[in-house]
C-alpha atoms as a PDB file:
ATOM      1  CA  UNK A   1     -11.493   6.614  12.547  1.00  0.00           C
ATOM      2  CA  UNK A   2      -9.655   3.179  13.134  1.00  0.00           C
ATOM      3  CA  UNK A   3      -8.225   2.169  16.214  1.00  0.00           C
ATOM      4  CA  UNK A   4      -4.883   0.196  15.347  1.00  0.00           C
ATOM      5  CA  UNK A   5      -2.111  -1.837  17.422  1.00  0.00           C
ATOM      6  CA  UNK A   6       1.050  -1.160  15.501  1.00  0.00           C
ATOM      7  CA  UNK A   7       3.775  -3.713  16.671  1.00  0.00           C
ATOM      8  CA  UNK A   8       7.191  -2.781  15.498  1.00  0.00           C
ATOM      9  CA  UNK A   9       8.511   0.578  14.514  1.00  0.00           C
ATOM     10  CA  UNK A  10      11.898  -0.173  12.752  1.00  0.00           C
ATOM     11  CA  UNK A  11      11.863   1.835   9.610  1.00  0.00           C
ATOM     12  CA  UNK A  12       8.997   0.478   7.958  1.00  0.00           C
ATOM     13  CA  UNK A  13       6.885   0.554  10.922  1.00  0.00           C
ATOM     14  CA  UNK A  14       7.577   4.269  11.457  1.00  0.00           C
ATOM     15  CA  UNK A  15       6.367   4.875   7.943  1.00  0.00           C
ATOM     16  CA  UNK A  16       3.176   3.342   8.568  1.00  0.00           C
ATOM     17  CA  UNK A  17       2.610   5.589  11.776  1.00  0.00           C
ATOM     18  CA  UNK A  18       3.093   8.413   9.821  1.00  0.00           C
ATOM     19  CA  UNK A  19       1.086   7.624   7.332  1.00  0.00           C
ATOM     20  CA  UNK A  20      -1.419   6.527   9.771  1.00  0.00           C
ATOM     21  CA  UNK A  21      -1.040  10.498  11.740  1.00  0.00           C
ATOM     22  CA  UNK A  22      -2.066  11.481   8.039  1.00  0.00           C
ATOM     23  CA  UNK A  23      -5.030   9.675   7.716  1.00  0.00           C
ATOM     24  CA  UNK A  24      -5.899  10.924  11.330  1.00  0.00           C
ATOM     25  CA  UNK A  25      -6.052   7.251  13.211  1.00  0.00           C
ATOM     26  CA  UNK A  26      -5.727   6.182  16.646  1.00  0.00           C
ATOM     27  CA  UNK A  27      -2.615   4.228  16.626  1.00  0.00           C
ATOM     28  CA  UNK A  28      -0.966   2.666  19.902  1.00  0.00           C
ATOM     29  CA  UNK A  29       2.670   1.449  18.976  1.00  0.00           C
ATOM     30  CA  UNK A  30       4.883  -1.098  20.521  1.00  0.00           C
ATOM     31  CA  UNK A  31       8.324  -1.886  20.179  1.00  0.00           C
ATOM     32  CA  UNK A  32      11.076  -3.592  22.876  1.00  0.00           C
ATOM     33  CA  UNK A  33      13.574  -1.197  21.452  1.00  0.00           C
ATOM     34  CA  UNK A  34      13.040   2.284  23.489  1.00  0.00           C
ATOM     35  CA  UNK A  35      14.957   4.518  20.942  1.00  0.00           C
ATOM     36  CA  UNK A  36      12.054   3.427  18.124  1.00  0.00           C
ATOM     37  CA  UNK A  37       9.421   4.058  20.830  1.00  0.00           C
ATOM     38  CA  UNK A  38      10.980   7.460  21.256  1.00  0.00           C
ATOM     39  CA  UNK A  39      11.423   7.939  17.297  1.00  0.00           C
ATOM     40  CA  UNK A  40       7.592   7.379  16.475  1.00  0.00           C
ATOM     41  CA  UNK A  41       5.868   9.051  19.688  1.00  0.00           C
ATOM     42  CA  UNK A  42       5.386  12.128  17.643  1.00  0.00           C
ATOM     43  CA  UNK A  43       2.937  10.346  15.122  1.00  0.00           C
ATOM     44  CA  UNK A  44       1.433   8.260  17.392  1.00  0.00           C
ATOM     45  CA  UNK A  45      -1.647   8.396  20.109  1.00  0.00           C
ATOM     46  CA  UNK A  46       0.494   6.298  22.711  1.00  0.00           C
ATOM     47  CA  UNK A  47       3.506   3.815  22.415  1.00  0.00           C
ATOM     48  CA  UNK A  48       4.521   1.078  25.010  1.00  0.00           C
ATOM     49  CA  UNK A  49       7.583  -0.796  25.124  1.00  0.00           C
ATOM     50  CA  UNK A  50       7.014  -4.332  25.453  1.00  0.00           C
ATOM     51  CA  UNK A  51       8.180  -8.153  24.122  1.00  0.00           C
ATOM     52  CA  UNK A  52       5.412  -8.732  21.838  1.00  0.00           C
ATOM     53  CA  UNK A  53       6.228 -12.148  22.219  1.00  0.00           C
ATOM     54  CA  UNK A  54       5.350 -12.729  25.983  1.00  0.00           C
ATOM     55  CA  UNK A  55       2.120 -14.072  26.289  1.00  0.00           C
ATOM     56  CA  UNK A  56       1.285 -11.444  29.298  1.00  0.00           C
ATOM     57  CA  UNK A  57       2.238  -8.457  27.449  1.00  0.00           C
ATOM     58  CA  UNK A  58       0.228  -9.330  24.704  1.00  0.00           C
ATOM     59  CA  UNK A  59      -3.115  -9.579  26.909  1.00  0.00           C
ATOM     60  CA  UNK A  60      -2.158  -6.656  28.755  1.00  0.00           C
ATOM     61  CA  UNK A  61      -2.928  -4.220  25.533  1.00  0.00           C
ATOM     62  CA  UNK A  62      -6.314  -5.440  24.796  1.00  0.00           C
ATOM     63  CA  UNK A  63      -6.260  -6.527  21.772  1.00  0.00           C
ATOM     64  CA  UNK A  64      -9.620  -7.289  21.297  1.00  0.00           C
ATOM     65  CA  UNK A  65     -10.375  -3.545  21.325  1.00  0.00           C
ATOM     66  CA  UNK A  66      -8.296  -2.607  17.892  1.00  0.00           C
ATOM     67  CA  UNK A  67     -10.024  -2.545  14.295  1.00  0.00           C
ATOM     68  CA  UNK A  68      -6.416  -3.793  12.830  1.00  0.00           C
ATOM     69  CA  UNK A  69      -3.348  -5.111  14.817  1.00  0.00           C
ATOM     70  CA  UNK A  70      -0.028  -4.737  12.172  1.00  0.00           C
ATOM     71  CA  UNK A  71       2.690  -6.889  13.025  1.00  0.00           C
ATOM     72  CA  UNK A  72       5.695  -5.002  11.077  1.00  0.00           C
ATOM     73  CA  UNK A  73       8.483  -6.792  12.178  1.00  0.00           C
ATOM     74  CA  UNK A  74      11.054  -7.770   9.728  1.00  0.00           C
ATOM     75  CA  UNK A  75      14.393  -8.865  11.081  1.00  0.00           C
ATOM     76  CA  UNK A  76      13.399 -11.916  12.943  1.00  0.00           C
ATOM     77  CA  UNK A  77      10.507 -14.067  11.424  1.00  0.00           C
ATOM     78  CA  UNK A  78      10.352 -16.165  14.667  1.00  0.00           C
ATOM     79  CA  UNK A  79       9.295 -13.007  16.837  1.00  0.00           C
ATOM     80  CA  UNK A  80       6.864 -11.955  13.853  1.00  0.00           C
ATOM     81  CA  UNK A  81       5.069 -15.280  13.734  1.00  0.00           C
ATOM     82  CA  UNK A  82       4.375 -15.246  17.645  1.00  0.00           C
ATOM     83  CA  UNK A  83       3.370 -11.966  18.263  1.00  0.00           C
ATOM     84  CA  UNK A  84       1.040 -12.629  15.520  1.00  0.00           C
ATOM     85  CA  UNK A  85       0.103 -16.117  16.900  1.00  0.00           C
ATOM     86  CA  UNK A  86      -0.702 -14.428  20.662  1.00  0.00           C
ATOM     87  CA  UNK A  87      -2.569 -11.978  18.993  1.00  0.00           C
ATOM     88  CA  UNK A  88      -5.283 -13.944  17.391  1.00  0.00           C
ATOM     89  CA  UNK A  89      -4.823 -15.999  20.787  1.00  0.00           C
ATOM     90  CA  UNK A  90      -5.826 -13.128  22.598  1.00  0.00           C
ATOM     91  CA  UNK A  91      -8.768 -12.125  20.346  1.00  0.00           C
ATOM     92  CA  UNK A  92      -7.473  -9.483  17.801  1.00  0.00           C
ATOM     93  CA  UNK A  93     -10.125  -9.035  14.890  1.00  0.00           C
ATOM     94  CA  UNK A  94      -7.792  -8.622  12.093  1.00  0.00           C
ATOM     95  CA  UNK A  95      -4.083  -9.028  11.939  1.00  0.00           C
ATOM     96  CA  UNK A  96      -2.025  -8.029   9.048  1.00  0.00           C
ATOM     97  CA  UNK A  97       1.903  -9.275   9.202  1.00  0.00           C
ATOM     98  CA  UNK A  98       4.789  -8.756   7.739  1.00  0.00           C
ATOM     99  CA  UNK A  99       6.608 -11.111   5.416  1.00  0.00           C
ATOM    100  CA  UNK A 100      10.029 -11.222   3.109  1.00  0.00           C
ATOM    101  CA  UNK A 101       9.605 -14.728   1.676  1.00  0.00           C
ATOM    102  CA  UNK A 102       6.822 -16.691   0.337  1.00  0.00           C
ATOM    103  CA  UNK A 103       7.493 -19.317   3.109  1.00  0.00           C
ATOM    104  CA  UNK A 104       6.955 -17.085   5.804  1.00  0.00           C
ATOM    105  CA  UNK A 105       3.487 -15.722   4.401  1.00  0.00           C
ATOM    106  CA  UNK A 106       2.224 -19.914   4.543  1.00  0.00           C
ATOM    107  CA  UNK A 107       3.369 -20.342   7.947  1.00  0.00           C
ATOM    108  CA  UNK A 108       1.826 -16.561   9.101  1.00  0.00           C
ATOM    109  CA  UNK A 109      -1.548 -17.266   7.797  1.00  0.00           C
ATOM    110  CA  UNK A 110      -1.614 -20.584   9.269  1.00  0.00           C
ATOM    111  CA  UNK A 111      -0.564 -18.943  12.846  1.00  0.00           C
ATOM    112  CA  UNK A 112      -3.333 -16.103  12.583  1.00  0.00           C
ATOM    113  CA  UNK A 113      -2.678 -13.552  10.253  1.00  0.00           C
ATOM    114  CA  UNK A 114      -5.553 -12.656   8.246  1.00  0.00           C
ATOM    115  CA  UNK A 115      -3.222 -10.774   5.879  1.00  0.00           C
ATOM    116  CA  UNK A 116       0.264 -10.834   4.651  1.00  0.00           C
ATOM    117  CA  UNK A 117       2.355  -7.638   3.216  1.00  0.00           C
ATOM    118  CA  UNK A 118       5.719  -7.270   1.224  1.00  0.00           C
ATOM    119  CA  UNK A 119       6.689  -4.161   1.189  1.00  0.00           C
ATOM    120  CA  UNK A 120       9.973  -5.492  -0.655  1.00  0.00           C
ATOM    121  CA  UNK A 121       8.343  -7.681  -2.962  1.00  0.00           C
ATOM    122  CA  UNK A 122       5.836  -4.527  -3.999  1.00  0.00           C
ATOM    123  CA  UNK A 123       8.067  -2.186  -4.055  1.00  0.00           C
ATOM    124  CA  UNK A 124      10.216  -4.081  -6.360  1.00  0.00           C
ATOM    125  CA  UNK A 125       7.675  -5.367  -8.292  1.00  0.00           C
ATOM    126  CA  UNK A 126       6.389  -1.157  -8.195  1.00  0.00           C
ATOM    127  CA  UNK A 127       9.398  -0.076  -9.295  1.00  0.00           C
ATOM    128  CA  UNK A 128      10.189  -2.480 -12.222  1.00  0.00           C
ATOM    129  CA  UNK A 129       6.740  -1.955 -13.997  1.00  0.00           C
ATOM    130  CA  UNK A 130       7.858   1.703 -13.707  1.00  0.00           C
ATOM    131  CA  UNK A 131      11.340   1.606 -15.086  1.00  0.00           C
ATOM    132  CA  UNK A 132      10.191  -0.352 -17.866  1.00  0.00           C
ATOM    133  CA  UNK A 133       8.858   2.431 -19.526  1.00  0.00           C
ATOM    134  CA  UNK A 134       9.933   5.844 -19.382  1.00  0.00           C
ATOM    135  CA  UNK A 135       6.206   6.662 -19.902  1.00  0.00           C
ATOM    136  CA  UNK A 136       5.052   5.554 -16.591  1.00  0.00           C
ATOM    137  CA  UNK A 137       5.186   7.896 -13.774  1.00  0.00           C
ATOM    138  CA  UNK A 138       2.885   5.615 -11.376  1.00  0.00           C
ATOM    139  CA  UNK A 139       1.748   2.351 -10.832  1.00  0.00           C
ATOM    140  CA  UNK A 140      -1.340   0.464  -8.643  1.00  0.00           C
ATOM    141  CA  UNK A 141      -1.934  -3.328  -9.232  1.00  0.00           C
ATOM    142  CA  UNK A 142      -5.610  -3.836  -8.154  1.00  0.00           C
ATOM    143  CA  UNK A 143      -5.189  -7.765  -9.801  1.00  0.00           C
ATOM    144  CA  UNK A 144      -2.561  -9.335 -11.617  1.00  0.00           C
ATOM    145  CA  UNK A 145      -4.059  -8.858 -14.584  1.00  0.00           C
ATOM    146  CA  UNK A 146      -5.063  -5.165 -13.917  1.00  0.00           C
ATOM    147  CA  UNK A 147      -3.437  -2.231 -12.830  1.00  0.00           C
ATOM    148  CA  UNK A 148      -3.886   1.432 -13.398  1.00  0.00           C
ATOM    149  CA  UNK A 149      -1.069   3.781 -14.605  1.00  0.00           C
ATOM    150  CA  UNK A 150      -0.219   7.080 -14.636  1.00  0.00           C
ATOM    151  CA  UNK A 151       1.401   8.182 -18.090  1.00  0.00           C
ATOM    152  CA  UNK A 152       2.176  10.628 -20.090  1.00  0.00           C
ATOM    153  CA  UNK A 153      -0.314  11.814 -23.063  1.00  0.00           C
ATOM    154  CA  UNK A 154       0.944  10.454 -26.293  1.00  0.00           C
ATOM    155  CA  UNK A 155       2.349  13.412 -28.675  1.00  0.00           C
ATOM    156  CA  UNK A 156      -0.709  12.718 -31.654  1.00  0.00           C
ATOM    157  CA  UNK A 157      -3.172  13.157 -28.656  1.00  0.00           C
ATOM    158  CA  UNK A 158      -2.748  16.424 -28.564  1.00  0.00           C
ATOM    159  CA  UNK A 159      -5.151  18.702 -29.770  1.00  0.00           C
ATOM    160  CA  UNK A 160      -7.783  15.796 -29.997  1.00  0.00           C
ATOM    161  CA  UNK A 161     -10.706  15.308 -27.618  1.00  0.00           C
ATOM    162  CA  UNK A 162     -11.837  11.897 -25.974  1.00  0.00           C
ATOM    163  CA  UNK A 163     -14.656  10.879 -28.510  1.00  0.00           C
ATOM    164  CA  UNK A 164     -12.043  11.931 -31.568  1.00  0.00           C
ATOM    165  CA  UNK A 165      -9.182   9.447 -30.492  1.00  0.00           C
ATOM    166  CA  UNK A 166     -11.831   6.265 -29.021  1.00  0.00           C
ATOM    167  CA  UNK A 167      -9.132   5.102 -26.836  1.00  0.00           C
ATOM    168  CA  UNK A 168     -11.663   2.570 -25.097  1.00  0.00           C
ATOM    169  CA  UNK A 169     -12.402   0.971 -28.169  1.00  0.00           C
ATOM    170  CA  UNK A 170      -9.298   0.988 -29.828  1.00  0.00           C
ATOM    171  CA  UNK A 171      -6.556   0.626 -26.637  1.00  0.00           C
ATOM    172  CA  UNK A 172      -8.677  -1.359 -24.618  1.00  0.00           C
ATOM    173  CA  UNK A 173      -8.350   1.014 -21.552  1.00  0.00           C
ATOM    174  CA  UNK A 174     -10.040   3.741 -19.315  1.00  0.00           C
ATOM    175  CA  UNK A 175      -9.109   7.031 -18.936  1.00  0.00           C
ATOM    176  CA  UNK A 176      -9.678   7.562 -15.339  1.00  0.00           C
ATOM    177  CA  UNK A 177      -8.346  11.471 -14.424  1.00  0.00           C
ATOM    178  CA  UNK A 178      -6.275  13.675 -16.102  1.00  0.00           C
ATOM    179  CA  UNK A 179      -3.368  15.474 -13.950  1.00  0.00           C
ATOM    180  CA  UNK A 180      -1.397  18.348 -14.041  1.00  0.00           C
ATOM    181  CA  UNK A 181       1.095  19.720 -11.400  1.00  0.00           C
ATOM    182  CA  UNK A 182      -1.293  18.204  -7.904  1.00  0.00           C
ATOM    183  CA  UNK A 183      -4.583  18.939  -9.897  1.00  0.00           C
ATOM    184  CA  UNK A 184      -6.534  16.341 -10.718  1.00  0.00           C
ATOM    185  CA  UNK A 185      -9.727  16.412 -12.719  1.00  0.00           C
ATOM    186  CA  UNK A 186     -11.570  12.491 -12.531  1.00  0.00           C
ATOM    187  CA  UNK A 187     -13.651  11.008 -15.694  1.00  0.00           C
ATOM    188  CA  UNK A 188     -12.475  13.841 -18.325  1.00  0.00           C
ATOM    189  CA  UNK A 189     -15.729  13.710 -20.393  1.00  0.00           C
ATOM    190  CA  UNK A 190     -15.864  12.794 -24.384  1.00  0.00           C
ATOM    191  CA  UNK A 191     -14.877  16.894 -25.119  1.00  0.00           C
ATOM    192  CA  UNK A 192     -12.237  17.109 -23.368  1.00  0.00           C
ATOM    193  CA  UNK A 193      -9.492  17.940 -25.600  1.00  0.00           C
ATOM    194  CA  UNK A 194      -5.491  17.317 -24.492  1.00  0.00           C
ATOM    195  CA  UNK A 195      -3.452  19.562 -24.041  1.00  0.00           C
ATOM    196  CA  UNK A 196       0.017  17.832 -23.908  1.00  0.00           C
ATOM    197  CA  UNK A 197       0.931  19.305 -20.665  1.00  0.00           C
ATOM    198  CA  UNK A 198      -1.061  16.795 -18.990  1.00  0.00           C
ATOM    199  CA  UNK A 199      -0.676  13.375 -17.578  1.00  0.00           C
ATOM    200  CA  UNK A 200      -3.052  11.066 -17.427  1.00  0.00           C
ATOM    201  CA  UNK A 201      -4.741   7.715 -15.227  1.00  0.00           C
ATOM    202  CA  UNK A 202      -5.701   4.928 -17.461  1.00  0.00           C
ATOM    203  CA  UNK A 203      -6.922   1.541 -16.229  1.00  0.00           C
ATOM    204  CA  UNK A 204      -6.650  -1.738 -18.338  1.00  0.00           C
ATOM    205  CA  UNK A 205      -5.774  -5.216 -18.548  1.00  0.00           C
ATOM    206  CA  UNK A 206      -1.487  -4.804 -18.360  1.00  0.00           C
ATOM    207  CA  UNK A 207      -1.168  -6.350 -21.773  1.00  0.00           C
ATOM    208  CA  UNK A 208      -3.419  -3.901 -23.058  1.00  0.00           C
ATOM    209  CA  UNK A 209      -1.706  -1.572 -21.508  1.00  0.00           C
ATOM    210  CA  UNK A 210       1.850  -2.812 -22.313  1.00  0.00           C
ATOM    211  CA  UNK A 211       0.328  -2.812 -25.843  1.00  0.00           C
ATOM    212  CA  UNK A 212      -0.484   1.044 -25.702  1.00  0.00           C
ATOM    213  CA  UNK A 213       2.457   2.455 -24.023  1.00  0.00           C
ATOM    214  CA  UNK A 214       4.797   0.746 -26.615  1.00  0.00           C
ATOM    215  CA  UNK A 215       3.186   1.962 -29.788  1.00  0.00           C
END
């Protein structure tokens, strides 16, 4: 279990304290707006409201004591990039901010952030490698070179085991799981036969990938 400082709960930032209640972490949350405190105090272990960009505030929460302080805020850049500033002023180990432009990534990592998100940039970027195909139901970049997909099975797989079709040596990719409804079953074995009613995880360089989904 992590301990995190989760500054700014605006839409995004109550999506990440959600998730964060899933995955069973300790998350104090801080927001000047008292309606956002109220909104995410369900899915959080405690929430202050506070200017994360006063200098006193900021060393009143401790931050040396978190794993990961988020900075989430996304609808003023100049609050974002001090509260992520005083935070690395104040000792924070790891600080993760939020940026819209490639600008305001350079001038957070040169004020303290250790790591920069866009969550509008990946989830555009997400959802046009997915609508590009009507054979992708998934997506992950792990590089920019490779990704892993979830697709369907191709129609003349069907009926044919692992070892029959040689997709490794002939696609260039990895079948990772196969799926079917919320059951997944990792590293399906040179036997295993599809079925058709399946989807499946395949990992590969894109092109190869591109390659293989268009044939």
């Amino acid at each position: 279990m992590k301990s995190i400082l989760l500054i700014g709960v605006g839409r995004f930032g109550l999506h990440m304290a959600k998730k964060f209640r899933q995955l069973h972490q300790e998350v104090l949350a801080v927001d000047i707006n008292e309606k956002r405190i109220n909104d995410v105090l369900p899915y959080v272990t405690n929430a202050q409201i506070g200017d994360c960009t006063n200098p006193k505030f900021i060393a009143s929460l401790g931050v040396r004591n978190f794993d990961v302080c988020v900075v989430t805020i996304g609808d003023n850049f100049q609050n974002s990039l001090e509260a992520t500033a005083l935070l690395k002023d104040n000792g924070a180990k790891f600080v993760v901010s939020r940026a819209s432009r490639e600008v305001h990534a350079k001038f957070l990592l040169r004020n303290g952030a250790d790591e920069v998100i866009y969550p509008e940039k990946q989830s555009a970027e997400w959802a046009a490698v997915q609508y590009s195909s009507e054979h992708i139901f998934d997506y992950i970049e792990l590089t920019p070179d490779y990704a892993i997909y979830e697709t369907d099975v191709p129609r003349n797989w069907v009926g044919k085991t692992v070892a029959q079709l040689a997709v490794r040596q002939k696609h260039g990719i990895n079948i990772l799981a196969t799926k079917m409804g919320e059951n997944l079953s990792p590293m399906p074995g040179p036997d295993y036969t599809f079925t058709g009613k399946e989807t499946m995880l395949i990992l590969g360089e894109n092109r190869d990938v591109q390659k293989f989904l268009h044939l």
